[in-house]
Protein backbone atom coordinates (compact mmCIF):
# COMPACT_ATOMS: atom_id res chain seq x y z
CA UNK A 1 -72.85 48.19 7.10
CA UNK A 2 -70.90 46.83 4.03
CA UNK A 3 -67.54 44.56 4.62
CA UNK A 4 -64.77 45.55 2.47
CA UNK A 5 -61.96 42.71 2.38
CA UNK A 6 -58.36 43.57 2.15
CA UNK A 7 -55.88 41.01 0.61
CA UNK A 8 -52.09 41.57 0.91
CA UNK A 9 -48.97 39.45 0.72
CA UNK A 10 -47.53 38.51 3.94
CA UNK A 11 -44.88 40.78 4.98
CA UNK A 12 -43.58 41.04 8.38
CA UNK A 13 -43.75 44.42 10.21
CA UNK A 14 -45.53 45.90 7.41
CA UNK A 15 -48.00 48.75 7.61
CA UNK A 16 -51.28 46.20 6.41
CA UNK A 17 -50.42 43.93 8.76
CA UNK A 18 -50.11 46.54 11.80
CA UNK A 19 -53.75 47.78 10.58
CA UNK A 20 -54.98 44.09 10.58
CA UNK A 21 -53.41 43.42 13.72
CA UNK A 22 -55.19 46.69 15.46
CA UNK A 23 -58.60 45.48 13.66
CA UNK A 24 -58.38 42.08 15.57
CA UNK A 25 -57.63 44.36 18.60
CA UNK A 26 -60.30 46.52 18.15
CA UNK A 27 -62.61 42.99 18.58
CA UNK A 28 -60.24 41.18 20.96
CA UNK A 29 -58.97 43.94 23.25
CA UNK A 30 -57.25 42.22 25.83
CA UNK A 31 -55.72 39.40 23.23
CA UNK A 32 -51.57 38.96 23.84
CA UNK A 33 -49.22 39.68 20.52
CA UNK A 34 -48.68 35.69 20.23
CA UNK A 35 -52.31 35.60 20.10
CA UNK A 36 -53.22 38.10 17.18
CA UNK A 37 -50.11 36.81 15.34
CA UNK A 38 -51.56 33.35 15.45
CA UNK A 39 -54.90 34.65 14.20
CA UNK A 40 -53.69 36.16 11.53
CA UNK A 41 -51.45 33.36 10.25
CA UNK A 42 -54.81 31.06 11.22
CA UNK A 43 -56.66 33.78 8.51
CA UNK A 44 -54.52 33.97 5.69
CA UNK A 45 -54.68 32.25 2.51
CA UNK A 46 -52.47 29.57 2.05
CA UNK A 47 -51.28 28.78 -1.65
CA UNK A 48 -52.71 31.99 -3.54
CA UNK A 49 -49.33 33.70 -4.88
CA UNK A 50 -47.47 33.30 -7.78
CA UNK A 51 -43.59 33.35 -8.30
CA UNK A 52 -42.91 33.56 -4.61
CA UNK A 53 -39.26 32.29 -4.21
CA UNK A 54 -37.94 29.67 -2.13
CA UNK A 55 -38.50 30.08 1.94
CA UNK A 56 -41.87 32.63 1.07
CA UNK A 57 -44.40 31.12 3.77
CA UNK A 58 -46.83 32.06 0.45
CA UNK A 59 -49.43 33.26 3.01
CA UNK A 60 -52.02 36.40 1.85
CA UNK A 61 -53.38 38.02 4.68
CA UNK A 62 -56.61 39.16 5.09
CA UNK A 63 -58.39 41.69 6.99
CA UNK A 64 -62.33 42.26 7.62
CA UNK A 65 -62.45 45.85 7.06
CA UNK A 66 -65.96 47.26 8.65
């Protein structure tokens, strides 16, 4: 089974972040929101945009894609 990895910029309520959210689910079915929002803010990459304006939490999420 290959792993394809998925890197977005953070955007709240977004449709890439409701499809990462249901892949942690998929593995941690009986996780609370406040817990799969902290694991993906745990996740993403901190520091790896560009130009992001002032108050950007400059976060990239990423999602294990099986």
């Amino acid at each position: 089974m290959s792993v394809t990895r998925t890197r977005v910029p953070h955007r709240a309520g977004g449709p890439t972040a409701a499809l990462t959210a249901a892949l942690c689910l998929a593995d941690h079915s009986t996780a609370a929101p406040t817990e799969v929002s902290k694991a993906l803010v745990e996740r993403a990459a901190t520091g790896k945009m560009s130009d992001v304006g002032p108050g950007s939490p400059n976060k990239l999420l990423q999602a294990d894609n099986p």
